[in-house]
N, C-alpha and C. Protein backbone atom coordinates (compact mmCIF):
# COMPACT_ATOMS: atom_id res chain seq x y z
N UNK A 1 14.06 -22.79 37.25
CA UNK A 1 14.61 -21.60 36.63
C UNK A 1 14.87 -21.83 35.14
N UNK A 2 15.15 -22.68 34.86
CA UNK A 2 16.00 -23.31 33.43
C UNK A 2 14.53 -23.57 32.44
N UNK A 3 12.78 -23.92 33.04
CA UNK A 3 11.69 -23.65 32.50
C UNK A 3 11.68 -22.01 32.10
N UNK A 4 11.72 -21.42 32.80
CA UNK A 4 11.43 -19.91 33.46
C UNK A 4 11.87 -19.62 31.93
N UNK A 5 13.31 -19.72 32.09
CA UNK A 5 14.08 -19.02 31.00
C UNK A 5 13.55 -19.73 29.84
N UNK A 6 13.85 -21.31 29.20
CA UNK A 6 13.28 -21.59 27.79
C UNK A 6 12.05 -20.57 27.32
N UNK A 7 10.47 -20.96 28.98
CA UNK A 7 9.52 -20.21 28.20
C UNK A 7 9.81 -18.46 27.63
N UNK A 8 10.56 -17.98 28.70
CA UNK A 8 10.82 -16.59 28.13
C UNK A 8 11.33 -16.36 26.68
N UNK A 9 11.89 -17.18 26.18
CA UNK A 9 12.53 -17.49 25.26
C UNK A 9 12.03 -17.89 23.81
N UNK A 10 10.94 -18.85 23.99
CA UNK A 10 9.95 -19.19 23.27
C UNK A 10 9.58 -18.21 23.10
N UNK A 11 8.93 -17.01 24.22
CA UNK A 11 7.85 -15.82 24.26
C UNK A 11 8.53 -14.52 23.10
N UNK A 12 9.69 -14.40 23.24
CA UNK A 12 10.16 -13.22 22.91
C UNK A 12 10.46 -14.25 21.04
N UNK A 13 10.80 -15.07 20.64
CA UNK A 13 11.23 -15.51 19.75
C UNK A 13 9.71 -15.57 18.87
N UNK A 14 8.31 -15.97 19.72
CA UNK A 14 7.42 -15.96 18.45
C UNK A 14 6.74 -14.54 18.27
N UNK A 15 6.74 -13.67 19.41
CA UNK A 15 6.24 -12.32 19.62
C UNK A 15 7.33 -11.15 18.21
N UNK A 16 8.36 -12.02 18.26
CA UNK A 16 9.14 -11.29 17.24
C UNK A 16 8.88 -11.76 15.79
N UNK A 17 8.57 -13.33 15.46
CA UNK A 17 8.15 -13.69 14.10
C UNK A 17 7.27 -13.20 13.91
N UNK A 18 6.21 -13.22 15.02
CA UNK A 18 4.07 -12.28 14.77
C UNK A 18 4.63 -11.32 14.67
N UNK A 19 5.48 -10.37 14.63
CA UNK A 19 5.49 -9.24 14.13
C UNK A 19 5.76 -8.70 13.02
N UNK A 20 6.72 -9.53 12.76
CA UNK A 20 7.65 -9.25 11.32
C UNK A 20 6.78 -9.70 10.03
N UNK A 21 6.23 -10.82 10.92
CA UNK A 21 4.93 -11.03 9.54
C UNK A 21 3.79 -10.81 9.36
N UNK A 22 3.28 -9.96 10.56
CA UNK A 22 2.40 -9.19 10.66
C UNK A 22 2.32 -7.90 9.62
N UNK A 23 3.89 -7.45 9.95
CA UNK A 23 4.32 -5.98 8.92
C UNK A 23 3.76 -6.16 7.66
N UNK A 24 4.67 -7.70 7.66
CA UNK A 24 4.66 -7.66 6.03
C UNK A 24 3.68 -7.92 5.02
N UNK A 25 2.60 -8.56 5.77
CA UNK A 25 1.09 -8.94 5.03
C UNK A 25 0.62 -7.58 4.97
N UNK A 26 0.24 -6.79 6.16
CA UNK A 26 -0.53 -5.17 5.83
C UNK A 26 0.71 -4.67 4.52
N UNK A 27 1.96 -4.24 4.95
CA UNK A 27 2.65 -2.95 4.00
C UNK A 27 2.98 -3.68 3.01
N UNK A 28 3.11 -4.73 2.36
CA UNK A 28 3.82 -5.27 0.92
C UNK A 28 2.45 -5.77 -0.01
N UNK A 29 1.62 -5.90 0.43
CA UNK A 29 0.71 -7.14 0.11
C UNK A 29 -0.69 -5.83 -0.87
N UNK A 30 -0.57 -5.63 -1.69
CA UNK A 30 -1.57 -4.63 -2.50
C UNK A 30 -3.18 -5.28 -2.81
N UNK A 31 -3.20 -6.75 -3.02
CA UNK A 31 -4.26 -7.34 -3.32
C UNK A 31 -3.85 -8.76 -3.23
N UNK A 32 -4.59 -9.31 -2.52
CA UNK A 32 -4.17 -11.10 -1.91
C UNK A 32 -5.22 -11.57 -2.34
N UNK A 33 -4.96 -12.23 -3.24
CA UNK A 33 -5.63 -13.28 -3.61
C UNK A 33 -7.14 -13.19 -4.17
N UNK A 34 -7.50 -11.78 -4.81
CA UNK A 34 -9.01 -11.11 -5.34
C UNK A 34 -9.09 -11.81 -6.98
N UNK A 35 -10.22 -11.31 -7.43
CA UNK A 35 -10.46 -12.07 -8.99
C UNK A 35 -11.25 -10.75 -9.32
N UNK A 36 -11.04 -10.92 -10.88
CA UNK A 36 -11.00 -9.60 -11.49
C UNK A 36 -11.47 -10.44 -13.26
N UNK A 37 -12.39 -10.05 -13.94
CA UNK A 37 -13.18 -10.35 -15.00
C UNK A 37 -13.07 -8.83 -16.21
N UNK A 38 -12.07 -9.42 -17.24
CA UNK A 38 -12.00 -8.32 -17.77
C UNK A 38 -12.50 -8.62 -19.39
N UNK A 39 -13.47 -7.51 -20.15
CA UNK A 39 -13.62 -8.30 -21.58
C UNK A 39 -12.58 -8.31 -22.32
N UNK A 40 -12.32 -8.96 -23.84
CA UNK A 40 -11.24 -8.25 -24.74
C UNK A 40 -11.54 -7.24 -24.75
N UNK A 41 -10.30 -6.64 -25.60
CA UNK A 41 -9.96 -5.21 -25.64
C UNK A 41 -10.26 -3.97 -24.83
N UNK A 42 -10.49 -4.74 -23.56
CA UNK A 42 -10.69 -3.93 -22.16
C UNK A 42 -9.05 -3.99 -21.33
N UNK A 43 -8.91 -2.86 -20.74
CA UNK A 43 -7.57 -2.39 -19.49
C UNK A 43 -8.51 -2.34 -18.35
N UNK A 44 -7.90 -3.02 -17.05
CA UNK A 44 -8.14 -2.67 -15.71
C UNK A 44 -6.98 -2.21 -15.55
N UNK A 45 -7.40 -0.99 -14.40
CA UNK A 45 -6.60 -0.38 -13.83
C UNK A 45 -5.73 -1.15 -12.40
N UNK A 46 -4.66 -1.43 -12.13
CA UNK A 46 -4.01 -2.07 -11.24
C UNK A 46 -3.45 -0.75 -10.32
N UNK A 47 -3.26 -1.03 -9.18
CA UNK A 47 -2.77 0.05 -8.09
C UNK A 47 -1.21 0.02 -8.69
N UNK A 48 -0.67 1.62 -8.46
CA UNK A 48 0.92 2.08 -8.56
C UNK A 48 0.84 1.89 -10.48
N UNK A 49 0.06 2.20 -10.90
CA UNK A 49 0.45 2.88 -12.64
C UNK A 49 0.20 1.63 -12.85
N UNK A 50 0.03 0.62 -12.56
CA UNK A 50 0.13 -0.81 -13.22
C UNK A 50 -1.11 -0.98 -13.84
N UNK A 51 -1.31 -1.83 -14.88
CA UNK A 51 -2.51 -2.10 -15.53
C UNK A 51 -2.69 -3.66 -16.41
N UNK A 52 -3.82 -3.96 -16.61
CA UNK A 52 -3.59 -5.08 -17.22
C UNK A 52 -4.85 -5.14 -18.37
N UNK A 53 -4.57 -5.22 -19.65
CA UNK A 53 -5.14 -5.56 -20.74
C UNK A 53 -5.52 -7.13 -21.28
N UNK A 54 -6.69 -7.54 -21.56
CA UNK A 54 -6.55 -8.64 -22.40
C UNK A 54 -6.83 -8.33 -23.96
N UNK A 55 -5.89 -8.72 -24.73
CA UNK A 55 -5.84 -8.54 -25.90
C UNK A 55 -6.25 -9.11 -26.71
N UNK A 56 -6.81 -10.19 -27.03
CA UNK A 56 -6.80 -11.45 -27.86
C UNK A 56 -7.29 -12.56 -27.13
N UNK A 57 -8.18 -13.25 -27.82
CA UNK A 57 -8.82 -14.34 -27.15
C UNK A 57 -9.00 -14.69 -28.57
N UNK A 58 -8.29 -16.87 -28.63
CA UNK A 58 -7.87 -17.51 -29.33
C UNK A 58 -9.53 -18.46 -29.05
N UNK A 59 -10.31 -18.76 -29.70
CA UNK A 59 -11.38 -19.26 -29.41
C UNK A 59 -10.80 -21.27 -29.53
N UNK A 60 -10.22 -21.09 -30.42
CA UNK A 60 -9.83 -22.67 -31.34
C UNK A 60 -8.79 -23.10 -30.31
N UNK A 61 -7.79 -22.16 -29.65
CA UNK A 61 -7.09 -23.31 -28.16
C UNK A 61 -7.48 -22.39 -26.95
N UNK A 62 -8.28 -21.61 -26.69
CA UNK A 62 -8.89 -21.62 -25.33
C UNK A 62 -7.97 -20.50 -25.15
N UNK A 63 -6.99 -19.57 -25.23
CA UNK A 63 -6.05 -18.93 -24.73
C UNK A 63 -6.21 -17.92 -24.90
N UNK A 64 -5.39 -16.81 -24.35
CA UNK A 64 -5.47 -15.44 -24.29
C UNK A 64 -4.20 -15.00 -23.87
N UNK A 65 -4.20 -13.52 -24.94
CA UNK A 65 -2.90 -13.12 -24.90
C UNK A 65 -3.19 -11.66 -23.87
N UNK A 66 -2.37 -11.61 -22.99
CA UNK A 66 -2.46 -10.42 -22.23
C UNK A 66 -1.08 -9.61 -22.19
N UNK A 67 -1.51 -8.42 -21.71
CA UNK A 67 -0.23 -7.61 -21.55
C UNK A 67 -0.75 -6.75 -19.89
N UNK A 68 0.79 -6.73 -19.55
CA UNK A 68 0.62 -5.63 -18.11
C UNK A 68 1.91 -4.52 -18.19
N UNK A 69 1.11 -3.56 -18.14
CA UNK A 69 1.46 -2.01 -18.27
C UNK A 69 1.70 -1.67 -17.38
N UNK A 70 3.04 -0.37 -17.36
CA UNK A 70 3.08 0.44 -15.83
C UNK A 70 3.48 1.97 -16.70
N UNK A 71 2.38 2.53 -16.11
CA UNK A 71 2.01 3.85 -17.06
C UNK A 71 2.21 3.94 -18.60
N UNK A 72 1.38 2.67 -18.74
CA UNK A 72 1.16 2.48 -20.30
C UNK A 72 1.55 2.15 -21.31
N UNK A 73 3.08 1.57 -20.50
CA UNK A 73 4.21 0.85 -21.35
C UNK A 73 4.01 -0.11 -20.84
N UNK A 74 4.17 -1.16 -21.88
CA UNK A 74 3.84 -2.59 -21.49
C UNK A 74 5.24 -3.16 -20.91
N UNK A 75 5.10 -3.97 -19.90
CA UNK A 75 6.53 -4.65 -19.39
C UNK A 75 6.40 -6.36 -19.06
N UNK A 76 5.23 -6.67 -19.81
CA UNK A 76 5.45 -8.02 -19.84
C UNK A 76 4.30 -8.30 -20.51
N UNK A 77 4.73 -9.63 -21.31
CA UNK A 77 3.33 -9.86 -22.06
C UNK A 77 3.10 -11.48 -22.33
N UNK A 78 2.19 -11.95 -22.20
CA UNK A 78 1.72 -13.65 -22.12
C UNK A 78 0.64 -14.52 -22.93
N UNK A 79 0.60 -15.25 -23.18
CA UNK A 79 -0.54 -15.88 -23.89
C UNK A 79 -0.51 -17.33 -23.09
N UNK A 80 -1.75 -17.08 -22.43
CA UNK A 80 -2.07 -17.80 -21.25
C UNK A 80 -3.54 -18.48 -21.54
N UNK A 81 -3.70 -20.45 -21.04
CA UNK A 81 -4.76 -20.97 -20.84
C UNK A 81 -4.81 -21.05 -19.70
N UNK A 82 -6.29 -21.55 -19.20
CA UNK A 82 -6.87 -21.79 -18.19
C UNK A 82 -5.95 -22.41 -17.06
N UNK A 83 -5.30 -22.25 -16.10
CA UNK A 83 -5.17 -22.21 -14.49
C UNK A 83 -3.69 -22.31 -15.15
N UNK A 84 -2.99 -21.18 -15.95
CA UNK A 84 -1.50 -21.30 -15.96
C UNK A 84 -1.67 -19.09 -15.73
N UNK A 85 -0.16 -18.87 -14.92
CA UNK A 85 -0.05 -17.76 -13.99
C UNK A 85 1.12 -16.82 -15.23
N UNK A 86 0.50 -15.61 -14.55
CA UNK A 86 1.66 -14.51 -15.26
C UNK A 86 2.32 -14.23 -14.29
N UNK A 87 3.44 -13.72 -13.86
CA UNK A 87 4.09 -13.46 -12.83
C UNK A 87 5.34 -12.61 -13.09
N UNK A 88 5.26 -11.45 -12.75
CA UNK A 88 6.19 -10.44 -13.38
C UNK A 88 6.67 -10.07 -12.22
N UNK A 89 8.40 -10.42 -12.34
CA UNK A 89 9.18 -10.31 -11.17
C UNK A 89 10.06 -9.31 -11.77
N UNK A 90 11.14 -8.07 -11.43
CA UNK A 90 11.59 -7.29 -11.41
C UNK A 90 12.31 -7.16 -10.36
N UNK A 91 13.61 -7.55 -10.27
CA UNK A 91 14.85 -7.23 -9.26
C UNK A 91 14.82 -8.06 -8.38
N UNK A 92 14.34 -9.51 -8.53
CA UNK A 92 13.94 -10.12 -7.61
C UNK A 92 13.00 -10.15 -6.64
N UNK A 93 12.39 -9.05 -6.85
CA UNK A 93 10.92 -8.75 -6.41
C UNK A 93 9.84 -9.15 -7.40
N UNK A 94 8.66 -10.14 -6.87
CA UNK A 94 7.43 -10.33 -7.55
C UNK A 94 6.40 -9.06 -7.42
N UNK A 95 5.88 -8.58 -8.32
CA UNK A 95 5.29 -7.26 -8.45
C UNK A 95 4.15 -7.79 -8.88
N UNK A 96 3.51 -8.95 -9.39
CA UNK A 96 2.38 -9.10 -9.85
C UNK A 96 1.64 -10.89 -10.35
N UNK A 97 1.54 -11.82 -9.84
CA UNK A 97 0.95 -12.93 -9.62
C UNK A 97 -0.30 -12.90 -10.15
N UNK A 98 -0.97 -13.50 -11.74
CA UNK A 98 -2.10 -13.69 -11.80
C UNK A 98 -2.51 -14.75 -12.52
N UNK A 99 -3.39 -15.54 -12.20
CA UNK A 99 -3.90 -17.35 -13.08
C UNK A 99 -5.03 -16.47 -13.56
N UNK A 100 -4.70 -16.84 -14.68
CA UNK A 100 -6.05 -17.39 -15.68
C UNK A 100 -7.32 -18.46 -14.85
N UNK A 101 -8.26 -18.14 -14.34
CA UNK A 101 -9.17 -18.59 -14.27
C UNK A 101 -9.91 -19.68 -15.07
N UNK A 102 -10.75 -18.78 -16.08
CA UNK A 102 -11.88 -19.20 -17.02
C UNK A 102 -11.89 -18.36 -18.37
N UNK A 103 -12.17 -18.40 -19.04
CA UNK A 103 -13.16 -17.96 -20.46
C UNK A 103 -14.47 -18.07 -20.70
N UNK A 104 -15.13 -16.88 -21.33
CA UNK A 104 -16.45 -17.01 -20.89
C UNK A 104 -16.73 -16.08 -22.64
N UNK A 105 -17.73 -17.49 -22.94
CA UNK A 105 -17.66 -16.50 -24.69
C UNK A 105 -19.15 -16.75 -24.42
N UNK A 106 -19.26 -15.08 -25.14
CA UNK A 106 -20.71 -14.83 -25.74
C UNK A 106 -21.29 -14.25 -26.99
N UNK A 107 -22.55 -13.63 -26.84
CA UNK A 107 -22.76 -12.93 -28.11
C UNK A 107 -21.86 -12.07 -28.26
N UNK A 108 -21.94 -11.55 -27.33
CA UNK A 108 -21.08 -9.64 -27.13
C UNK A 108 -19.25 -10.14 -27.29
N UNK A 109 -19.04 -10.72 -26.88
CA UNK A 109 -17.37 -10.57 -27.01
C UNK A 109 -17.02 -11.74 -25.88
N UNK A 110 -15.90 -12.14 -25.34
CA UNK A 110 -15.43 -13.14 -24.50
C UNK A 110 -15.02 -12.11 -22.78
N UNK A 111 -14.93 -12.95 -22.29
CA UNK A 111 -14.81 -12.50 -20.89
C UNK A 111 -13.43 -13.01 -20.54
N UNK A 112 -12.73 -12.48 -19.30
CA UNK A 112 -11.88 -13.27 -19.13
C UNK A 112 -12.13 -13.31 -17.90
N UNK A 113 -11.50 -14.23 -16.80
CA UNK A 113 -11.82 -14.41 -15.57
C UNK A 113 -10.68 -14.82 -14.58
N UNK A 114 -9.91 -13.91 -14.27
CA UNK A 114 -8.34 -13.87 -13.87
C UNK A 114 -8.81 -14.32 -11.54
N UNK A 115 -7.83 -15.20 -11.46
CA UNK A 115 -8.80 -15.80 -9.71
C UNK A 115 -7.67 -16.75 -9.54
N UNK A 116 -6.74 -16.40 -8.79
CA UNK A 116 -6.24 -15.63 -7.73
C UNK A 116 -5.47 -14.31 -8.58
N UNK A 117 -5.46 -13.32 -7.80
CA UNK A 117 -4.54 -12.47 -8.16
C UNK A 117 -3.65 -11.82 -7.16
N UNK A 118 -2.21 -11.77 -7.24
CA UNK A 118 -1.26 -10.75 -5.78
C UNK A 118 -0.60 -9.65 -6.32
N UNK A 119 -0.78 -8.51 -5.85
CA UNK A 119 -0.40 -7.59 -6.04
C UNK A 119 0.46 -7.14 -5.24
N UNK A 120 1.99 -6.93 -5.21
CA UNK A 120 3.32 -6.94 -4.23
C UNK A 120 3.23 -5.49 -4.30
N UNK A 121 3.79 -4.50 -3.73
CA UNK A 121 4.19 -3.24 -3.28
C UNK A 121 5.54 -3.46 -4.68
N UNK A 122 5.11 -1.96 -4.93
CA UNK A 122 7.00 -2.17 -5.91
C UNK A 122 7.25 -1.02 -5.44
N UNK A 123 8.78 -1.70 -4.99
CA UNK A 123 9.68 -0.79 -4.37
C UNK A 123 10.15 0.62 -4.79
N UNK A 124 10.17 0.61 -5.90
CA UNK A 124 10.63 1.44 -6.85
C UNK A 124 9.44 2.83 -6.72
N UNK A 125 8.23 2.59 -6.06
CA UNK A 125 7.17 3.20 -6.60
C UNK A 125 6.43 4.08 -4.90
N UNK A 126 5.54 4.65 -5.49
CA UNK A 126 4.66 4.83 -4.03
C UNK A 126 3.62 4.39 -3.85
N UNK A 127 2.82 3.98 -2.79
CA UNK A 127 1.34 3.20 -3.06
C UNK A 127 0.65 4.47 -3.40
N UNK A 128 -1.00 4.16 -3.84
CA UNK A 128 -2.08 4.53 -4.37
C UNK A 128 -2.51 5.25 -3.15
N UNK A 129 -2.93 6.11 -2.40
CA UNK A 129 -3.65 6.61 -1.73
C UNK A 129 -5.43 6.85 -2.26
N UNK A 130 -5.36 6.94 -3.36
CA UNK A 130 -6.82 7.11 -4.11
C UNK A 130 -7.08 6.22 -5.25
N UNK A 131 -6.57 5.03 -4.99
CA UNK A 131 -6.82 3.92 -5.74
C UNK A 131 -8.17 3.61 -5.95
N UNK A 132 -8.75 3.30 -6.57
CA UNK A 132 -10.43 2.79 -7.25
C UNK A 132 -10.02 1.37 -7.46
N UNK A 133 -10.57 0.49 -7.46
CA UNK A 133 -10.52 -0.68 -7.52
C UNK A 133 -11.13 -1.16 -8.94
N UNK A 134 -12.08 0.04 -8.99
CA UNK A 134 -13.38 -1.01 -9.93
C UNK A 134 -12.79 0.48 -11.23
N UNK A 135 -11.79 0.43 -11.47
CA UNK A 135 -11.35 1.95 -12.75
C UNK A 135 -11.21 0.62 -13.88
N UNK A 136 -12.38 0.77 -14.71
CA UNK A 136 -11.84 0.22 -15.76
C UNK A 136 -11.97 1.78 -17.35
N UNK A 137 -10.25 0.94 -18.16
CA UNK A 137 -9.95 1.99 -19.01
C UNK A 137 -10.70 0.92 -20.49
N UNK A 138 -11.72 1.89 -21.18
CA UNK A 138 -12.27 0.73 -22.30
C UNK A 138 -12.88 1.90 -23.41
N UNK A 139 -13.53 1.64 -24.54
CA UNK A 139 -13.90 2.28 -25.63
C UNK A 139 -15.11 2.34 -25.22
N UNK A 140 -16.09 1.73 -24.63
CA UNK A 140 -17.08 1.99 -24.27
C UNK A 140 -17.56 2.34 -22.59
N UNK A 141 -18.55 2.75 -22.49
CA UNK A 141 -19.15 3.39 -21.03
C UNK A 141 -18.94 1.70 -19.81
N UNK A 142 -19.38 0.69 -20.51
CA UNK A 142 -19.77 -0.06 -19.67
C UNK A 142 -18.78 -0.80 -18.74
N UNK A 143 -19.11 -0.86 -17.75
CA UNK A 143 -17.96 -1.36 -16.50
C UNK A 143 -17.84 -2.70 -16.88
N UNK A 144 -17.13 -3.67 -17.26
CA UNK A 144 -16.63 -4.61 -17.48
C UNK A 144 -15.86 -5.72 -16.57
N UNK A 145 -15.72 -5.21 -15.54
CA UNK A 145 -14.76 -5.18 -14.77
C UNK A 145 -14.73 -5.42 -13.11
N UNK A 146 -14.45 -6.78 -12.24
CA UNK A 146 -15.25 -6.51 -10.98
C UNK A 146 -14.01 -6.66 -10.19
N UNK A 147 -13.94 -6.94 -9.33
CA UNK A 147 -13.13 -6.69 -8.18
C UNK A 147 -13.78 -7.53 -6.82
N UNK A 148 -13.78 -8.32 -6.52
CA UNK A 148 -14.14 -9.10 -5.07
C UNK A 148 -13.32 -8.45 -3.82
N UNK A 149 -14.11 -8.54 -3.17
CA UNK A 149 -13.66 -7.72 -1.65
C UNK A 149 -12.27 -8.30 -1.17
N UNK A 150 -11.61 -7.62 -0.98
CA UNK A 150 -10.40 -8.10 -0.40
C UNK A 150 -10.63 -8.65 1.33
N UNK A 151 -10.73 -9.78 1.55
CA UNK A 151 -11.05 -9.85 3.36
C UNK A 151 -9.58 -8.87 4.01
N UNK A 152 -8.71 -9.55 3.99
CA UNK A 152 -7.65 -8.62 4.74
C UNK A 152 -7.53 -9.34 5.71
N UNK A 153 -6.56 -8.88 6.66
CA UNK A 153 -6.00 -9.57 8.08
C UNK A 153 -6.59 -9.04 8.55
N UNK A 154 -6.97 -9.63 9.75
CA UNK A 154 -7.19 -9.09 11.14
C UNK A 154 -5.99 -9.36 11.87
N UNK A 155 -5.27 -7.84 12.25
CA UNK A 155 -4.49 -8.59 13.43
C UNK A 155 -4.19 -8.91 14.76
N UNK A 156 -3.97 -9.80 15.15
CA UNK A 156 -3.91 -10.00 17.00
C UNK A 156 -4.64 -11.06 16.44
N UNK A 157 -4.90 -11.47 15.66
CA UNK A 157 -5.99 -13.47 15.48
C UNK A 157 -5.39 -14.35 14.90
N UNK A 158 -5.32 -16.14 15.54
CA UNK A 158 -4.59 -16.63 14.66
C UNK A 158 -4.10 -17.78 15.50
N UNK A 159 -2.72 -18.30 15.11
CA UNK A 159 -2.43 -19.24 15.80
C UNK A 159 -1.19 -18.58 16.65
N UNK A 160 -0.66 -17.59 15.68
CA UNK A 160 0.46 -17.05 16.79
C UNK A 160 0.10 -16.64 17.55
N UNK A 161 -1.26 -15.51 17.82
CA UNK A 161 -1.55 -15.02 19.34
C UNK A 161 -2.03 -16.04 20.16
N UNK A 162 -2.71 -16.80 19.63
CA UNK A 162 -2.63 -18.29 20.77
C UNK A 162 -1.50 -18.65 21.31
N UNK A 163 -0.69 -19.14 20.52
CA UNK A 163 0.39 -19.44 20.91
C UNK A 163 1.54 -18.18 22.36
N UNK A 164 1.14 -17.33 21.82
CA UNK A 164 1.72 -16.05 22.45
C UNK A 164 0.96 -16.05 23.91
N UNK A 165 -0.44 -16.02 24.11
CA UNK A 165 -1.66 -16.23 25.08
C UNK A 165 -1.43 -17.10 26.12
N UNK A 166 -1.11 -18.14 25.06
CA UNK A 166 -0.56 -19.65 26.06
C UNK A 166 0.87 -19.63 26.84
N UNK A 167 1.80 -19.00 25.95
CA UNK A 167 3.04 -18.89 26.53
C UNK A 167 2.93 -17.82 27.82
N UNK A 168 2.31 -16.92 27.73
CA UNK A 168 1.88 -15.85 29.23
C UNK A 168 1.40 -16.78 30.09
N UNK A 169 0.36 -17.27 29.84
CA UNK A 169 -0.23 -18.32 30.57
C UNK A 169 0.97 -19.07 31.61
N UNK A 170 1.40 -19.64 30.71
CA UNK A 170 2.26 -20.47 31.23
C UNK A 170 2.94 -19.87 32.03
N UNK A 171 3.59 -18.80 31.69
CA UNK A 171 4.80 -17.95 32.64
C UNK A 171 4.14 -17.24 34.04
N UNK A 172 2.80 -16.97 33.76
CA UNK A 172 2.21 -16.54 35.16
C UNK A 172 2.28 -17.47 35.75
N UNK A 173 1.82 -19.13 35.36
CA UNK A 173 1.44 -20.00 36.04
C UNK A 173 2.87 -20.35 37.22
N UNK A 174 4.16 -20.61 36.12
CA UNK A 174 5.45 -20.60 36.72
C UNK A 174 5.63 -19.61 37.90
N UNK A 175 5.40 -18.60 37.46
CA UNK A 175 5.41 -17.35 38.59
C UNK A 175 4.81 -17.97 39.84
N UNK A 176 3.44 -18.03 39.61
CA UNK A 176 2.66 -18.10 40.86
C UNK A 176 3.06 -19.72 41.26
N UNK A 177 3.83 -20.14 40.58
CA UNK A 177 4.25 -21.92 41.90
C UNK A 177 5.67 -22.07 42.40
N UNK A 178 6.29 -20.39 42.11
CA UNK A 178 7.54 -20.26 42.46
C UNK A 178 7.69 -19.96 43.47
């Protein structure tokens, strides 16, 4: 009996963590971990008014000065090298996680190459229902600007539904030698 109960126990205790963090990867999570290539004096458009400009590219130390906008007012601004992060937190909420990648200079102008990027839900705000991914805001026609597929969760896969699978398992098994 005293099995019976731990496994029940186990069952209901990880069936409740897979859930809670199930929630929270789909509803908080705007963009996990995508890469995004923007030229100077190009804006990508970020979901919920947010946006991000690179401004300046320092050829002589490798760096770049960026700014991120939320409806066009800038609310944070950085001058960032290669694999160091912007991270604009607001109320104790992180709203926006992004590394500098690479630099990529050419004839035409420099590239920038921003990989990983997280995009948090801000509370304050509503999500995008008609978000574009690939909206870039620039002086000229040409798209500048890419966007890598977001994979996303699948959910019900993983180690917790194993774990969850196995714990049934087990409890039928108990059942049926009781």
């Amino acid at each position: 009996m005293k099995t019976k109960t731990i496994a029940l126990l186990c069952f209901f205790v990880i069936s409740l963590y897979s859930f809670s963090f199930t929630t929270f990867a789909e509803e908080f999570v705007l963009e996990n971990g995508t890469s995004l290539n923007i030229r100077t004096g190009h804006t990508k458009q970020l979901q919920q008014n947010y946006s991000l400009t690179v401004k300046y590219v320092n050829l002589e130390n490798n760096r770049v000065w960026i700014s991120l906008q939320r409806d066009g007012v800038s609310v944070k601004e950085d001058i960032l090298g290669e694999n160091e992060t912007l991270d604009y937190v607001r109320d104790n909420n992180t709203i926006l996680s992004i590394t500098l990648k690479q630099i990529y200079y050419g004839s035409e102008g420099e590239l920038v190459s921003f990989e990983p990027i997280f995009q948090y839900i801000d509370p304050e705000l509503p999500p995008d229902p008609d978000y574009d991914n690939d909206t870039v805001i620039s002086n000229d026609m040409q798209n500048n600007s890419t966007n890598s597929e977001n994979p996303g969760v699948i959910p019900g896969f993983g180690i917790t539904s194993t774990i969850l699978c196995l714990t049934g398992i087990y409890l039928k098994w108990c059942r049926i030698k009781a």
